[in-house]
PDB file of N, CA and C in Angstrom:
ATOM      1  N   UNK A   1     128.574 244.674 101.491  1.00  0.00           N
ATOM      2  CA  UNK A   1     127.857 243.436 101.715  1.00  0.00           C
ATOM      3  C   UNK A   1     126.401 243.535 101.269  1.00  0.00           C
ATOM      4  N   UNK A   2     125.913 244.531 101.205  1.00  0.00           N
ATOM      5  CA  UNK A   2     124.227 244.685 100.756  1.00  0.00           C
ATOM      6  C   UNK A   2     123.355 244.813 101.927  1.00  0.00           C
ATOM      7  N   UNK A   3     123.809 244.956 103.071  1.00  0.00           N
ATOM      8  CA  UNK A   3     122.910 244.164 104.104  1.00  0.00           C
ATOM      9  C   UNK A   3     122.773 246.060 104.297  1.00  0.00           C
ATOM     10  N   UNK A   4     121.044 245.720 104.601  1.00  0.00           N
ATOM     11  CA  UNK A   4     120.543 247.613 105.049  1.00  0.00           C
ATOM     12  C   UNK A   4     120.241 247.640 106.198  1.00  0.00           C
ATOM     13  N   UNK A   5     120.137 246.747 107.245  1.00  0.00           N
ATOM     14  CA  UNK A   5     120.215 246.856 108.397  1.00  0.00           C
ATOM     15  C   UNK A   5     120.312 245.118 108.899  1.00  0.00           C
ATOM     16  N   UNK A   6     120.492 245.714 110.735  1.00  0.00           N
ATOM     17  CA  UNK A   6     120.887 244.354 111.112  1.00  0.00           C
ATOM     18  C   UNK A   6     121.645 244.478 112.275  1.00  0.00           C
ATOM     19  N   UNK A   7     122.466 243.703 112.799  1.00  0.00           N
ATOM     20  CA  UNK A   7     123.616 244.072 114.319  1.00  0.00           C
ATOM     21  C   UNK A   7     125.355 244.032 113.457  1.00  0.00           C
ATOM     22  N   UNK A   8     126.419 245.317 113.717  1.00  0.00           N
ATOM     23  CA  UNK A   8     127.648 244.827 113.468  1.00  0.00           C
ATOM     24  C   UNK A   8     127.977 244.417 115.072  1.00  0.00           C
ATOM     25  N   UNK A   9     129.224 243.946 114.836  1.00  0.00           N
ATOM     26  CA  UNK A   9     129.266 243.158 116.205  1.00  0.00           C
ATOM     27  C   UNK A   9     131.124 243.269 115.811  1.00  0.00           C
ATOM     28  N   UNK A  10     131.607 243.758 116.917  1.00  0.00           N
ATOM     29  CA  UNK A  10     133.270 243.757 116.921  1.00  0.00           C
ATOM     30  C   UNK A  10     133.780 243.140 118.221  1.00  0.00           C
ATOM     31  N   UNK A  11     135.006 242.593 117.900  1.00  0.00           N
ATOM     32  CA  UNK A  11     135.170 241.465 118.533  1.00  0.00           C
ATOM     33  C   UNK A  11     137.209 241.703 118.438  1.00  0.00           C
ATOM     34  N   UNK A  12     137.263 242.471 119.514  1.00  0.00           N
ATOM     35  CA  UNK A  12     139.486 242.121 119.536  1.00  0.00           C
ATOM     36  C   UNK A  12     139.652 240.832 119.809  1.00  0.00           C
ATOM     37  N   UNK A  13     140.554 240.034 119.407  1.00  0.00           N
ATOM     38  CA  UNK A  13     141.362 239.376 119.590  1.00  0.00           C
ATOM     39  C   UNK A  13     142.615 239.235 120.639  1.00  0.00           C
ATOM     40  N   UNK A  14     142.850 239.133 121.366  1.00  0.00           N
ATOM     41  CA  UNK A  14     143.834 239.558 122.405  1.00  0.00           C
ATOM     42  C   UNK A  14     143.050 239.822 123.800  1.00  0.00           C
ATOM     43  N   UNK A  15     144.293 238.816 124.779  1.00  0.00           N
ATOM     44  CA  UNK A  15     143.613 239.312 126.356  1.00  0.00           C
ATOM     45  C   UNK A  15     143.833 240.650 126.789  1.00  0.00           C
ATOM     46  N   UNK A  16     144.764 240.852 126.104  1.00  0.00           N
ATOM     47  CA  UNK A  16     144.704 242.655 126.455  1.00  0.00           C
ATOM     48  C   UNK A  16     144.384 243.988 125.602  1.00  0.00           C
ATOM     49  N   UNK A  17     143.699 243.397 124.436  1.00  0.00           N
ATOM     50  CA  UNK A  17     143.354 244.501 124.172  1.00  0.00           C
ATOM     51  C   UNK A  17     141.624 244.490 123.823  1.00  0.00           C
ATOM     52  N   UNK A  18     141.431 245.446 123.458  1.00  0.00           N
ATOM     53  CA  UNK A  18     139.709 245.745 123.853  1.00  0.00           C
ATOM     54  C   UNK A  18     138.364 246.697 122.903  1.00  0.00           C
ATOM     55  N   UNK A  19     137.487 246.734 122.731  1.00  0.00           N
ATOM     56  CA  UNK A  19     136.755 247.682 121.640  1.00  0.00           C
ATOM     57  C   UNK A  19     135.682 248.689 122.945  1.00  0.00           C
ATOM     58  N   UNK A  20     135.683 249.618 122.727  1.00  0.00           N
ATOM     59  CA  UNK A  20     135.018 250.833 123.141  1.00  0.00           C
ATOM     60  C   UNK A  20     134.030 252.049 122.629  1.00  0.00           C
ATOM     61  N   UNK A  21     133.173 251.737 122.815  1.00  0.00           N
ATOM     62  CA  UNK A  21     132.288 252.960 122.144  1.00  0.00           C
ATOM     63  C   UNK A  21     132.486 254.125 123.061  1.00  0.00           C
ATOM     64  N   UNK A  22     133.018 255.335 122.613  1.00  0.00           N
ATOM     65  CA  UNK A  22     133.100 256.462 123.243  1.00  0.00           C
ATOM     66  C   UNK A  22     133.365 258.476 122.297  1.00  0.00           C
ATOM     67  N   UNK A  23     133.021 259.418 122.881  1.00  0.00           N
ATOM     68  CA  UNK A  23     132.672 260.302 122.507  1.00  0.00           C
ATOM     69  C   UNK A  23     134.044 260.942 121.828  1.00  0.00           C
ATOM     70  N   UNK A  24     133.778 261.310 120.849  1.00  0.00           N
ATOM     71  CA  UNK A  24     135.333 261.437 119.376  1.00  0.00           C
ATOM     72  C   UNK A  24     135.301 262.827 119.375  1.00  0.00           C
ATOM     73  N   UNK A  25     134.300 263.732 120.046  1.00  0.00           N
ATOM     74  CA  UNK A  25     134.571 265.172 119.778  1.00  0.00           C
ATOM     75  C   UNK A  25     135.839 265.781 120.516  1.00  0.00           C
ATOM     76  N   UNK A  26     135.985 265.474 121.971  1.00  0.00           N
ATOM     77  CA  UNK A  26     136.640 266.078 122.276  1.00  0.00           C
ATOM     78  C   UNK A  26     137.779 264.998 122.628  1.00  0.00           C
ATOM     79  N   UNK A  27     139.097 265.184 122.792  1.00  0.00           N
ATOM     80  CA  UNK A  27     140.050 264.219 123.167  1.00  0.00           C
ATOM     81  C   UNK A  27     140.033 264.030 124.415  1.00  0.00           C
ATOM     82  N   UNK A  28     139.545 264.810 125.422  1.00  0.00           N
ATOM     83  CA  UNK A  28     139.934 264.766 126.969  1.00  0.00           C
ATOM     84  C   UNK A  28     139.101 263.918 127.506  1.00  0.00           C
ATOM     85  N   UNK A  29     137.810 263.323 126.394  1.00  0.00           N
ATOM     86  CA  UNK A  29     137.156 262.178 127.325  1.00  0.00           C
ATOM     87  C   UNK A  29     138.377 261.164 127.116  1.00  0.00           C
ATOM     88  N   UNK A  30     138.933 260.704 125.999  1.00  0.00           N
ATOM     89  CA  UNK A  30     139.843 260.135 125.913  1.00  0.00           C
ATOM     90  C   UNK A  30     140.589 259.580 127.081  1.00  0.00           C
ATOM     91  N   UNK A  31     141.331 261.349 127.009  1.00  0.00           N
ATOM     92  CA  UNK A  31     142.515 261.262 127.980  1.00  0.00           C
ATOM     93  C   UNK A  31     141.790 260.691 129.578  1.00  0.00           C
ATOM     94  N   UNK A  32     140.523 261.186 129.857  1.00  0.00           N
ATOM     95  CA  UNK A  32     139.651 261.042 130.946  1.00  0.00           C
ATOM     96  C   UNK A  32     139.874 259.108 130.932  1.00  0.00           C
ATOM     97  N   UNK A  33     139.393 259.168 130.440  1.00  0.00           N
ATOM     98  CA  UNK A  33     139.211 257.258 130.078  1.00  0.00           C
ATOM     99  C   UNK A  33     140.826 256.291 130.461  1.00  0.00           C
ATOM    100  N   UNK A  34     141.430 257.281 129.655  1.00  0.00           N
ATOM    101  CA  UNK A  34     142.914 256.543 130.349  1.00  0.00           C
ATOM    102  C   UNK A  34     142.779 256.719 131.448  1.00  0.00           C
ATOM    103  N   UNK A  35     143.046 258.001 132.084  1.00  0.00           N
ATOM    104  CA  UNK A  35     143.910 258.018 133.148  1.00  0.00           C
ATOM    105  C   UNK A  35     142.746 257.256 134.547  1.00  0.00           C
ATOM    106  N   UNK A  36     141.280 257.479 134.115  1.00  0.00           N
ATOM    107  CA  UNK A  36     140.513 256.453 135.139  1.00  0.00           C
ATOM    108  C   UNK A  36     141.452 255.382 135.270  1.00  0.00           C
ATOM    109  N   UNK A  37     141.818 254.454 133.972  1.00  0.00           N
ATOM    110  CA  UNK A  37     142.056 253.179 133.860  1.00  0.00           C
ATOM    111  C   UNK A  37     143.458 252.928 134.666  1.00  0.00           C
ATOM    112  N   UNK A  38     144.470 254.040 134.305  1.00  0.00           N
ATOM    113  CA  UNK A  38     145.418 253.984 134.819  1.00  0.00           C
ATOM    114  C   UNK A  38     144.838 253.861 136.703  1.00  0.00           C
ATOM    115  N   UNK A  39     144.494 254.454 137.167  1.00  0.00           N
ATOM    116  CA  UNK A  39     144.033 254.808 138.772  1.00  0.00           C
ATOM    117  C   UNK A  39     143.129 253.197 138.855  1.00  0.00           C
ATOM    118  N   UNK A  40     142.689 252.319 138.093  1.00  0.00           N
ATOM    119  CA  UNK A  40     142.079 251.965 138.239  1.00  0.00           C
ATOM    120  C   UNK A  40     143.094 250.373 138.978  1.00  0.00           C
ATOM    121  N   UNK A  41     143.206 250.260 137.710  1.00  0.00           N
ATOM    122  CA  UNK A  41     144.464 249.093 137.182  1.00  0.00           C
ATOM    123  C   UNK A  41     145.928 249.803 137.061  1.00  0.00           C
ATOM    124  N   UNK A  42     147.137 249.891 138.017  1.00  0.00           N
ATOM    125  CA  UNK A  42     148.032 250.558 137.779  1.00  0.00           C
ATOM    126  C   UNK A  42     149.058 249.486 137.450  1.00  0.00           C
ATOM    127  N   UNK A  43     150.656 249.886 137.190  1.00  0.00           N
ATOM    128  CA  UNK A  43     151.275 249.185 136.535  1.00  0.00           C
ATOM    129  C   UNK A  43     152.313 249.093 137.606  1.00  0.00           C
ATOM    130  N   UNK A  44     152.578 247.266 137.741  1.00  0.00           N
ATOM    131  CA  UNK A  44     153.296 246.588 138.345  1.00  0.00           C
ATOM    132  C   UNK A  44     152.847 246.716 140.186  1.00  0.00           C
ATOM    133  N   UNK A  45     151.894 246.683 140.154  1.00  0.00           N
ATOM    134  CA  UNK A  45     151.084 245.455 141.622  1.00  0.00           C
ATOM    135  C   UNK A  45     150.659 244.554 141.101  1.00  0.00           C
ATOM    136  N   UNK A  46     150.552 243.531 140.467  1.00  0.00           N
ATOM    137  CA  UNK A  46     149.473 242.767 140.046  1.00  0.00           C
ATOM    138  C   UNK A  46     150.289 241.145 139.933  1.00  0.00           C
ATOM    139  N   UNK A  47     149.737 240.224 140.625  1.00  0.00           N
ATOM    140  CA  UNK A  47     150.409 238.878 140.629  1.00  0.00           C
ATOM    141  C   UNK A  47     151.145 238.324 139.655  1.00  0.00           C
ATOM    142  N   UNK A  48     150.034 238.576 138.209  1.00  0.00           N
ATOM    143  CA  UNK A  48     150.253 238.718 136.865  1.00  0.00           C
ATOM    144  C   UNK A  48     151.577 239.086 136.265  1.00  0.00           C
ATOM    145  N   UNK A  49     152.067 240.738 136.895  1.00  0.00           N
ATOM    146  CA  UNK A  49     153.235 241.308 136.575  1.00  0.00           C
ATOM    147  C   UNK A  49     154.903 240.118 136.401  1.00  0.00           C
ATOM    148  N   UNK A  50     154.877 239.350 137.802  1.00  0.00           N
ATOM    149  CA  UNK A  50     155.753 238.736 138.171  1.00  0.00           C
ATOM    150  C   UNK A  50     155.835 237.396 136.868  1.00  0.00           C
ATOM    151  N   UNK A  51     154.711 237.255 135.897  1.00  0.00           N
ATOM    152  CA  UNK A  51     155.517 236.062 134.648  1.00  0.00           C
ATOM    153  C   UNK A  51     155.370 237.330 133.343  1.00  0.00           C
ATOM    154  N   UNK A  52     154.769 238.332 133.067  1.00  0.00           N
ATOM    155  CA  UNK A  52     154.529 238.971 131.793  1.00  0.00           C
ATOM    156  C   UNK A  52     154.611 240.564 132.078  1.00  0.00           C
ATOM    157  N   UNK A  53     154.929 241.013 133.423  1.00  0.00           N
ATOM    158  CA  UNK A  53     155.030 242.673 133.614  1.00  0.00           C
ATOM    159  C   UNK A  53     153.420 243.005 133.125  1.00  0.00           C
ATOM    160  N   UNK A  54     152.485 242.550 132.685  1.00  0.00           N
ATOM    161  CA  UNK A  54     151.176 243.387 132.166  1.00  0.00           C
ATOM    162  C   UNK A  54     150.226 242.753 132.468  1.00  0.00           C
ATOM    163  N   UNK A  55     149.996 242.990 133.837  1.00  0.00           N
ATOM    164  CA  UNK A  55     148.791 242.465 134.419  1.00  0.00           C
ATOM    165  C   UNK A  55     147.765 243.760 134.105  1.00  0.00           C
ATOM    166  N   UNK A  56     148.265 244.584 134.498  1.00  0.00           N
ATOM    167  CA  UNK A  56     147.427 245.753 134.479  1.00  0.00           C
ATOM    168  C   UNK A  56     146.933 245.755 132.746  1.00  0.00           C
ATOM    169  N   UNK A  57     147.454 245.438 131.927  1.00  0.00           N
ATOM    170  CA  UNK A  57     147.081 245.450 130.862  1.00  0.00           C
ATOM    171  C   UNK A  57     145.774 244.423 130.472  1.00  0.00           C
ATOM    172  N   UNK A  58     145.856 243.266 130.796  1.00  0.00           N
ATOM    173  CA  UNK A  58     144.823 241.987 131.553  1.00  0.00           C
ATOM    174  C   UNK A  58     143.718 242.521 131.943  1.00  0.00           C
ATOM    175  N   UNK A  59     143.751 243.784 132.982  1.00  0.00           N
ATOM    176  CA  UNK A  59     142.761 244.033 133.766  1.00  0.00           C
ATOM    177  C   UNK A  59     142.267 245.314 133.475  1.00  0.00           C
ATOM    178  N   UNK A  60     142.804 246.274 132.454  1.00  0.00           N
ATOM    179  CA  UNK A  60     142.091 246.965 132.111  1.00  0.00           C
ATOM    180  C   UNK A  60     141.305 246.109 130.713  1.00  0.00           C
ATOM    181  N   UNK A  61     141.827 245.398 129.850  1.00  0.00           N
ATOM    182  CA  UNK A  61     141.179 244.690 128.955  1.00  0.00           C
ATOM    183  C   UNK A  61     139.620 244.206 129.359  1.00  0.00           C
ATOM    184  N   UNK A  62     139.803 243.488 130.662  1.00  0.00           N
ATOM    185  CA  UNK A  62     138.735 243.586 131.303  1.00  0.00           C
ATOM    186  C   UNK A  62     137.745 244.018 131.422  1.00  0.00           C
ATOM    187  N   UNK A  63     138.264 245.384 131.681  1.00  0.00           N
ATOM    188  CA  UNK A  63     137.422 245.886 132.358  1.00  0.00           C
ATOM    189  C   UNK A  63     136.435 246.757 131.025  1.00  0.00           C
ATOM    190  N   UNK A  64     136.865 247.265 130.473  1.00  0.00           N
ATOM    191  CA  UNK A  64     136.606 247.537 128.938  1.00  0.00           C
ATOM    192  C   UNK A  64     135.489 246.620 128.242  1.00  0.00           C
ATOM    193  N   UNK A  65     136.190 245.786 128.207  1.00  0.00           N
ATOM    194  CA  UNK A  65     135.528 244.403 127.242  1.00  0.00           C
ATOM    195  C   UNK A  65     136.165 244.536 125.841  1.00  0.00           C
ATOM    196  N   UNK A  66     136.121 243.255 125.159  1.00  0.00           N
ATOM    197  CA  UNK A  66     136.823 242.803 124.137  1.00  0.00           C
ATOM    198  C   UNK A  66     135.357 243.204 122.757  1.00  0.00           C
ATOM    199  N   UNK A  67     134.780 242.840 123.095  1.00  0.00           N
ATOM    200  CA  UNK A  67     133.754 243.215 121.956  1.00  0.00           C
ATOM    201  C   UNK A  67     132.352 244.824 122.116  1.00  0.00           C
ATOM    202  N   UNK A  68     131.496 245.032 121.233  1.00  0.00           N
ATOM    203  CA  UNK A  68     130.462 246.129 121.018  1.00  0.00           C
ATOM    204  C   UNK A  68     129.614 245.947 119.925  1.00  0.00           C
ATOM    205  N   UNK A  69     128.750 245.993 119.990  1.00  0.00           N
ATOM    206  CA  UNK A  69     127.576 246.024 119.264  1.00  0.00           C
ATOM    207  C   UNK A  69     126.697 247.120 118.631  1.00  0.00           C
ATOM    208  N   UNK A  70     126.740 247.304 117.472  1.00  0.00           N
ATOM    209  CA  UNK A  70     126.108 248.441 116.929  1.00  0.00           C
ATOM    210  C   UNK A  70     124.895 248.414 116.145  1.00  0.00           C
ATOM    211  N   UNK A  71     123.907 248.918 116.033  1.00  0.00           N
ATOM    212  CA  UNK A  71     123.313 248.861 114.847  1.00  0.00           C
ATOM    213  C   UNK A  71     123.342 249.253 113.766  1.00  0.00           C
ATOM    214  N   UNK A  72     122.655 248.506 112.772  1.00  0.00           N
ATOM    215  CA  UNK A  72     123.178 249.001 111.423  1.00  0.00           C
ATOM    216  C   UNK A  72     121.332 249.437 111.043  1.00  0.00           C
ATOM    217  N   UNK A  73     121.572 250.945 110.663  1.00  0.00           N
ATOM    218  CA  UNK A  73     120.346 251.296 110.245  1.00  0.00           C
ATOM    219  C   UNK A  73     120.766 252.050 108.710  1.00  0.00           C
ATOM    220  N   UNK A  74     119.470 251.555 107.730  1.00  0.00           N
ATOM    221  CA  UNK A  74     119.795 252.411 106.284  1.00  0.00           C
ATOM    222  C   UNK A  74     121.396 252.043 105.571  1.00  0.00           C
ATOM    223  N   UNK A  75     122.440 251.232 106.115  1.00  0.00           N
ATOM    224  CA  UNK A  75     123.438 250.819 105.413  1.00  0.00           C
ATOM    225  C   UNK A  75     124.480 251.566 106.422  1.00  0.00           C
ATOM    226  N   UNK A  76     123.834 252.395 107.102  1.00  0.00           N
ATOM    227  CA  UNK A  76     125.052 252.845 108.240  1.00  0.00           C
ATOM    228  C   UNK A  76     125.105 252.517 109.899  1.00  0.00           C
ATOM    229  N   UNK A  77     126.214 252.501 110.048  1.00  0.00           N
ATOM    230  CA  UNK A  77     126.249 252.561 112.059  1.00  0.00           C
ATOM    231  C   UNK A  77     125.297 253.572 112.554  1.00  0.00           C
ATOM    232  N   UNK A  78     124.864 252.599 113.525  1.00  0.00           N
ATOM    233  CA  UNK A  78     123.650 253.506 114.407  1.00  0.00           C
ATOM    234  C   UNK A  78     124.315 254.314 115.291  1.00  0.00           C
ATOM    235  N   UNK A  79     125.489 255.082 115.195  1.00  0.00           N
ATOM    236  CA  UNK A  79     126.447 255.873 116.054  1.00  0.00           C
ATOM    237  C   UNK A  79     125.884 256.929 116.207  1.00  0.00           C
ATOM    238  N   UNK A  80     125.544 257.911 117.335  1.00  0.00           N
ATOM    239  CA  UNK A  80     125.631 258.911 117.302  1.00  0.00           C
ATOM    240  C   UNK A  80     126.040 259.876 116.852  1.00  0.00           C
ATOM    241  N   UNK A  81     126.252 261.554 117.267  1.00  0.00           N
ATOM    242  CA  UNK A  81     127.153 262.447 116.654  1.00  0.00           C
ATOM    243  C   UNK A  81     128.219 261.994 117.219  1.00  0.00           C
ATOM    244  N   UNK A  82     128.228 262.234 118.215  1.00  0.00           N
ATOM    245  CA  UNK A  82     129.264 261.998 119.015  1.00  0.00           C
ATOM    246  C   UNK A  82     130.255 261.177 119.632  1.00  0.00           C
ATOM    247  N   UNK A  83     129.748 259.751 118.995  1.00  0.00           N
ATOM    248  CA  UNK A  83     130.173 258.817 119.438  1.00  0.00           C
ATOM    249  C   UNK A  83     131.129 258.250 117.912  1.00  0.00           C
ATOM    250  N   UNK A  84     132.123 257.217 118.346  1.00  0.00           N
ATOM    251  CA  UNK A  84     133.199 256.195 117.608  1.00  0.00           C
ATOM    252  C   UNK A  84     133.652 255.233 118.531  1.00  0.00           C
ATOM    253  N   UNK A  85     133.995 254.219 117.417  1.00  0.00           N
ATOM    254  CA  UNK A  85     134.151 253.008 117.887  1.00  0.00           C
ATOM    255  C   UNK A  85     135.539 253.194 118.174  1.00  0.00           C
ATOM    256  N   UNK A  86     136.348 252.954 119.059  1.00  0.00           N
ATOM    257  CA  UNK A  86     137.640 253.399 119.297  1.00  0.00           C
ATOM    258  C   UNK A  86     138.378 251.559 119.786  1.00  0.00           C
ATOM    259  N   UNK A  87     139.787 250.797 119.136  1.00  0.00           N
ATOM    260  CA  UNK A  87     140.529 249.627 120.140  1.00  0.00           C
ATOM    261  C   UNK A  87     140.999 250.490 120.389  1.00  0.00           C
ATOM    262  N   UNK A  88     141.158 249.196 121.634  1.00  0.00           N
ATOM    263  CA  UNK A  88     142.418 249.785 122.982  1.00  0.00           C
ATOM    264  C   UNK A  88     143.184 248.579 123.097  1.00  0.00           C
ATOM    265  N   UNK A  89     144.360 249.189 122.755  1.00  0.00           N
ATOM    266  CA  UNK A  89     145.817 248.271 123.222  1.00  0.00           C
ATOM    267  C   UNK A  89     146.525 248.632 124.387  1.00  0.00           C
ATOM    268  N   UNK A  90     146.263 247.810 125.381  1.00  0.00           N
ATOM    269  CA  UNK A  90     147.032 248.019 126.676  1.00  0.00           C
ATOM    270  C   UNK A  90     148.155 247.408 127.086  1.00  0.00           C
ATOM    271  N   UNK A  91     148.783 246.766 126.048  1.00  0.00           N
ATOM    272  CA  UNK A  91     150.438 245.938 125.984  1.00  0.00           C
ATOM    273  C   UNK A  91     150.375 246.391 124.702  1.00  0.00           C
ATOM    274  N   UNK A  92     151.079 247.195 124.341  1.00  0.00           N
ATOM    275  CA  UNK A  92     151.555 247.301 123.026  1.00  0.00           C
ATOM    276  C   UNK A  92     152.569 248.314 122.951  1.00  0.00           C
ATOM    277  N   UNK A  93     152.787 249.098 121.509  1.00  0.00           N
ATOM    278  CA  UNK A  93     152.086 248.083 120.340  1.00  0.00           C
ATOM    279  C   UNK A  93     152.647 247.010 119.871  1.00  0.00           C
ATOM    280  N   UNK A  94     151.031 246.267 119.203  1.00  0.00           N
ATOM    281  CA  UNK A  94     151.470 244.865 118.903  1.00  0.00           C
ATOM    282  C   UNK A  94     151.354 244.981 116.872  1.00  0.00           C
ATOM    283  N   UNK A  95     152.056 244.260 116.655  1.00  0.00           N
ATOM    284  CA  UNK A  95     151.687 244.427 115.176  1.00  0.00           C
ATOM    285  C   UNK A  95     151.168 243.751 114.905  1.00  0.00           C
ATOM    286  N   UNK A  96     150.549 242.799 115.461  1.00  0.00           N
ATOM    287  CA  UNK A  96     149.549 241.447 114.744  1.00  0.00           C
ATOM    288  C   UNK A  96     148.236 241.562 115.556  1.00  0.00           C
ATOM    289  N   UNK A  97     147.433 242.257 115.146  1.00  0.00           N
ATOM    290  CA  UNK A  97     146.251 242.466 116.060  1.00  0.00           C
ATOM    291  C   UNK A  97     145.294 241.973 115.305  1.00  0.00           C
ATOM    292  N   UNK A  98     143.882 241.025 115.613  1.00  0.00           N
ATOM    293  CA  UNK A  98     142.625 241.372 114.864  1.00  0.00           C
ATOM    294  C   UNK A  98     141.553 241.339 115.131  1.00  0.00           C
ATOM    295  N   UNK A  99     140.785 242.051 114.593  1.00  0.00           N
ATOM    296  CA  UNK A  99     139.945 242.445 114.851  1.00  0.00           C
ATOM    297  C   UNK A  99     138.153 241.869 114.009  1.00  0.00           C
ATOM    298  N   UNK A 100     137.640 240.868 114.787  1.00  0.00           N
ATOM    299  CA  UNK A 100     136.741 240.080 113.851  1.00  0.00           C
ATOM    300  C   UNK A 100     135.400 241.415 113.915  1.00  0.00           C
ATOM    301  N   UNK A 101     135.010 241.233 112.221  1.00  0.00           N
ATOM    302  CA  UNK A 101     133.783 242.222 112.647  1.00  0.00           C
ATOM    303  C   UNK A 101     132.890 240.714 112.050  1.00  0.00           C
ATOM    304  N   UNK A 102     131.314 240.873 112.962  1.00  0.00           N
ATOM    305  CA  UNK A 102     130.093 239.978 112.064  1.00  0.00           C
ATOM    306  C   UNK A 102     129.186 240.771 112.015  1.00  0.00           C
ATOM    307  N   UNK A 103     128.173 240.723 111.095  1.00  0.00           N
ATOM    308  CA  UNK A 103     127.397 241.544 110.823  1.00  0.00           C
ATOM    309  C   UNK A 103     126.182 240.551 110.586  1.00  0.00           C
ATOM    310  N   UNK A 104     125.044 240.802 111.665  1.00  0.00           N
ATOM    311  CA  UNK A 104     124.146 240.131 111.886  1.00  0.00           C
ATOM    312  C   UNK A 104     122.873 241.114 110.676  1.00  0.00           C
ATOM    313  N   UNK A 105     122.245 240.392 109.828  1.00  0.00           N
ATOM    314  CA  UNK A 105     121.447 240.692 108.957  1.00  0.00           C
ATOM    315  C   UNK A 105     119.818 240.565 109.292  1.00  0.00           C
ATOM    316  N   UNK A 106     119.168 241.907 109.409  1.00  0.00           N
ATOM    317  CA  UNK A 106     117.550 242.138 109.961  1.00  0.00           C
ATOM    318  C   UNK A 106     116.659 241.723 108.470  1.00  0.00           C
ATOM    319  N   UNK A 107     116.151 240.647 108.037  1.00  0.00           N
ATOM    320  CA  UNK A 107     115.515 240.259 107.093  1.00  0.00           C
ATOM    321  C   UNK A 107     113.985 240.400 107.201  1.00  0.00           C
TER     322      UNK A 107
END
């Protein structure tokens, strides 16, 4: 696009699924991150369950959030070492997912 700095901005599509900035070195924050979510939001209590079985999916989406904001410095993400932009699909998988990126331009 040309743009050398500015805001990217990501944005899922879907009530249940979600965008996350989190640490890519090691997998066990990962796994850490699920299994919070799982303890958090578990599967089949949820009012929800009784028309779609994935409430919990609803409510970890939630809890997450659907969009993230990055900066764009010099033509790249203002990411850390350590950090990546990671979706999360919590009903899936779905094969029709998307994912809007905008990219706000610093003039």
């Amino acid at each position: 696009s040309g743009i050398r700095n500015g805001l990217v901005n990501l944005y899922a599509q879907g009530a249940t699924a979600a965008i996350m900035i989190q640490e890519n070195w090691d997998d066990s924050v990962q796994t850490d991150v699920i299994n919070l979510l799982r303890k958090l939001a578990p599967n089949g209590v949820w009012l929800h369950d009784a028309q779609d079985g994935n409430g919990d999916a609803h409510l970890k989406s939630g809890l997450v959030g659907p969009s993230e904001t990055v900066p764009l410095i010099d033509g790249q993400l203002g990411l850390s070492t350590w950090q990546n932009i990671f979706f999360c699909e919590f009903d899936g998988p779905r094969s029709n997912r998307r994912i809007v990126c905008t990219i706000l331009a610093d003039e």
